[in-house]
C-alpha atoms as a PDB file:
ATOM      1  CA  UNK A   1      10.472  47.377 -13.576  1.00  0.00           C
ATOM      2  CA  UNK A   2       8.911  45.666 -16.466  1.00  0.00           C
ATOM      3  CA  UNK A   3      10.970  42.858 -18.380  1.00  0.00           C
ATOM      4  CA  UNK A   4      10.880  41.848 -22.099  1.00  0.00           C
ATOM      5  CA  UNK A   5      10.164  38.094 -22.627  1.00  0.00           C
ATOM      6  CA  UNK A   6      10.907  36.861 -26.292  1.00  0.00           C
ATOM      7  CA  UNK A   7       9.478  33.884 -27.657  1.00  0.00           C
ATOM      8  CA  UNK A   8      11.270  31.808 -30.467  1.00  0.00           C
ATOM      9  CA  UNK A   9      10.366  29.233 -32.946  1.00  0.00           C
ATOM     10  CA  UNK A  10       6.545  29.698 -32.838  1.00  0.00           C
ATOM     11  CA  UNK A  11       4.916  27.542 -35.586  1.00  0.00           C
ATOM     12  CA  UNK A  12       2.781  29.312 -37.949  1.00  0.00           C
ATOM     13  CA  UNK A  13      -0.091  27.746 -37.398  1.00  0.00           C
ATOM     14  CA  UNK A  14      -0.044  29.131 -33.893  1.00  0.00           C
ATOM     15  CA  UNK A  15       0.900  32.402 -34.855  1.00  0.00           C
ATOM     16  CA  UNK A  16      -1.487  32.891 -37.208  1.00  0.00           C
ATOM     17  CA  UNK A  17      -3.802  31.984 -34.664  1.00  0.00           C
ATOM     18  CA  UNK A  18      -2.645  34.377 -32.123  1.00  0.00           C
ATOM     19  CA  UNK A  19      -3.406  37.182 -34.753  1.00  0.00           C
ATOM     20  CA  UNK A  20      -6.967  36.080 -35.160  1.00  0.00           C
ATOM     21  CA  UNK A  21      -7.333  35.876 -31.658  1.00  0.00           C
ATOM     22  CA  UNK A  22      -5.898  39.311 -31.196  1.00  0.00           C
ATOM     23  CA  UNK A  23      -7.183  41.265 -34.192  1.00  0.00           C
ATOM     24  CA  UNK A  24     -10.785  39.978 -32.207  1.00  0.00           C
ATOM     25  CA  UNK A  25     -10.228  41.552 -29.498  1.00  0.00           C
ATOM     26  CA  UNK A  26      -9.073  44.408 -30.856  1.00  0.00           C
ATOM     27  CA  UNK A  27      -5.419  44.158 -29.691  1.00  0.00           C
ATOM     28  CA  UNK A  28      -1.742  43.588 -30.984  1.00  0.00           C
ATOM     29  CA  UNK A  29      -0.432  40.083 -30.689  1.00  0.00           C
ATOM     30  CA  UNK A  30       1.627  41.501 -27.795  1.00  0.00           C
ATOM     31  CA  UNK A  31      -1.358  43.029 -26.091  1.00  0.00           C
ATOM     32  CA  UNK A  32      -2.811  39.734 -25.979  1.00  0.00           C
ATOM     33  CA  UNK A  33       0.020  37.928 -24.583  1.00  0.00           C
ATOM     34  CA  UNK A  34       0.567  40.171 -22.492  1.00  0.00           C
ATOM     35  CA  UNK A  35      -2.761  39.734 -20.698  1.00  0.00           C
ATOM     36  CA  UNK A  36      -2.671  36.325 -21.066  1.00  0.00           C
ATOM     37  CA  UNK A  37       0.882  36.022 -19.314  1.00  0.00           C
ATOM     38  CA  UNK A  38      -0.805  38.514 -16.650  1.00  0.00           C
ATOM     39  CA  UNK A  39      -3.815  35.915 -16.050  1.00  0.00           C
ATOM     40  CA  UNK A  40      -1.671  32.626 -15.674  1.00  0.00           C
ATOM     41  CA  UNK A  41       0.491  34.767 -13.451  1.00  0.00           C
ATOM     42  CA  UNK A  42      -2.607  35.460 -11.450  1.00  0.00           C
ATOM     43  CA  UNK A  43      -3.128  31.748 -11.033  1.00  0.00           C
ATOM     44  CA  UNK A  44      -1.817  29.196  -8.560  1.00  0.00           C
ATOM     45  CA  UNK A  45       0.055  26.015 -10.758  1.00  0.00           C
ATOM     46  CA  UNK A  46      -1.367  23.108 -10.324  1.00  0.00           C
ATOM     47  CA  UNK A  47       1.146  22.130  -7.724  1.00  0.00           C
ATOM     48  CA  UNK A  48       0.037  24.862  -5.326  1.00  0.00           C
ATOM     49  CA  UNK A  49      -3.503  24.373  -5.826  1.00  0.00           C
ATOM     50  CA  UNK A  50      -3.088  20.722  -5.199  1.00  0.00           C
ATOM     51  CA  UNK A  51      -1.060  21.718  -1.644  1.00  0.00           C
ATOM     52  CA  UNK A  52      -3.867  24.175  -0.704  1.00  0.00           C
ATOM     53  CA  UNK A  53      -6.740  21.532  -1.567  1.00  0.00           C
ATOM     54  CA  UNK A  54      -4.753  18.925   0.652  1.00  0.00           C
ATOM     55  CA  UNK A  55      -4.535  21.305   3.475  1.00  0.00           C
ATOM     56  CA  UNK A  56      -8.035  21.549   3.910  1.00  0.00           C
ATOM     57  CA  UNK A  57      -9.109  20.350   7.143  1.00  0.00           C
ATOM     58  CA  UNK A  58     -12.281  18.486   6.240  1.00  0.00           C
ATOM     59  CA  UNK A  59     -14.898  20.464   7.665  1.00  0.00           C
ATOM     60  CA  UNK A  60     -16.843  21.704   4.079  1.00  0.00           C
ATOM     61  CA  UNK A  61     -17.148  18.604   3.200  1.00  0.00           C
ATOM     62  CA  UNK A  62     -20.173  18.327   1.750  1.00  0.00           C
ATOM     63  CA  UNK A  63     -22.262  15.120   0.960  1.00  0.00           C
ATOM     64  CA  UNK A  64     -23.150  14.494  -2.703  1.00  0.00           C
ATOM     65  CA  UNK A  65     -26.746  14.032  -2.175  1.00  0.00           C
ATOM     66  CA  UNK A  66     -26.630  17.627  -0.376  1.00  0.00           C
ATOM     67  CA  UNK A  67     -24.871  18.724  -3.485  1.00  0.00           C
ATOM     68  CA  UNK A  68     -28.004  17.592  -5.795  1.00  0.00           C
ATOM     69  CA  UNK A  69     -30.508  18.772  -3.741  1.00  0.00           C
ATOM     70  CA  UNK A  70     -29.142  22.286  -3.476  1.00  0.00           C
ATOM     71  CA  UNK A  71     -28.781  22.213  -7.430  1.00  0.00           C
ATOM     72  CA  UNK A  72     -31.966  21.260  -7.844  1.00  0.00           C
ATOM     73  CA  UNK A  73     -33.331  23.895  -5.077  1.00  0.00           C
ATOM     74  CA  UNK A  74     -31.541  26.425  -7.391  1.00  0.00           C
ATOM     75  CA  UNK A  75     -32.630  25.238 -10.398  1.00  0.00           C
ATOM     76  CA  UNK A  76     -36.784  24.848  -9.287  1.00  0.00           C
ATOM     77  CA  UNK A  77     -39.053  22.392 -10.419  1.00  0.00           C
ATOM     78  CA  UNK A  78     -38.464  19.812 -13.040  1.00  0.00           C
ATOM     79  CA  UNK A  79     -40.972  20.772 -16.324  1.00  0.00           C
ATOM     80  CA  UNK A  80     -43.539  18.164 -16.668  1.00  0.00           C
ATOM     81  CA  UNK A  81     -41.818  15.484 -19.427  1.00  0.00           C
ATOM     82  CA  UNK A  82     -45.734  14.275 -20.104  1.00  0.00           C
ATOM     83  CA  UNK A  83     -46.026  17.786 -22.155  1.00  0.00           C
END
C-alpha cells in the first residue's frame, strides 16, 4: 500500500530548485521526488555496499597495469602528438 512521506522546513533555495529541476523534466515537484526516492531506494547505502565489496573473495582482482592496457586496447591507438 503506498505511504505519504511529508517533508518540512525545506529552504527556499532548495525548493525553488526542485521546481526547476521538475518543470525540466516535465513533472510536478512530487513526481520528481517521487522517482528520486524510488532510485535511492533502488540502491544499496554505503554500508551495504561496503559489506558486499569486503566479502569478495579476491579472485577478480585485477592488476593495474592489466587495467591500462585493456583501456588502451579499447580506446586504439594513440593519435600521432607530432601532427
Amino acid at each position: 500500500m503506498p505511504k505519504t512521506i511529508q517533508i518540512r522546513d525545506v529552504d527556499d533555495d532548495v525548493y525553488r530548485a526542485l521546481v526547476r529541476r521538475a518543470g525540466e523534466a516535465g513533472v510536478s515537484v512530487p513526481e520528481l521526488l517521487r522517482a528520486e526516492a524510488t532510485r535511492l531506494a533502488a540502491r544499496p547505502s554505503v554500508k551495504e555496499w561496503l559489506e558486499r565489496t569486503r566479502r569478495r573473495d579476491g579472485s577478480n582482482d585485477v592488476d593495474r597495469l592489466e587495467v591500462i592496457a585493456a583501456l588502451d586496447e579499447h580506446r586504439g591507438p594513440w593519435p600521432d602528438a607530432r601532427r
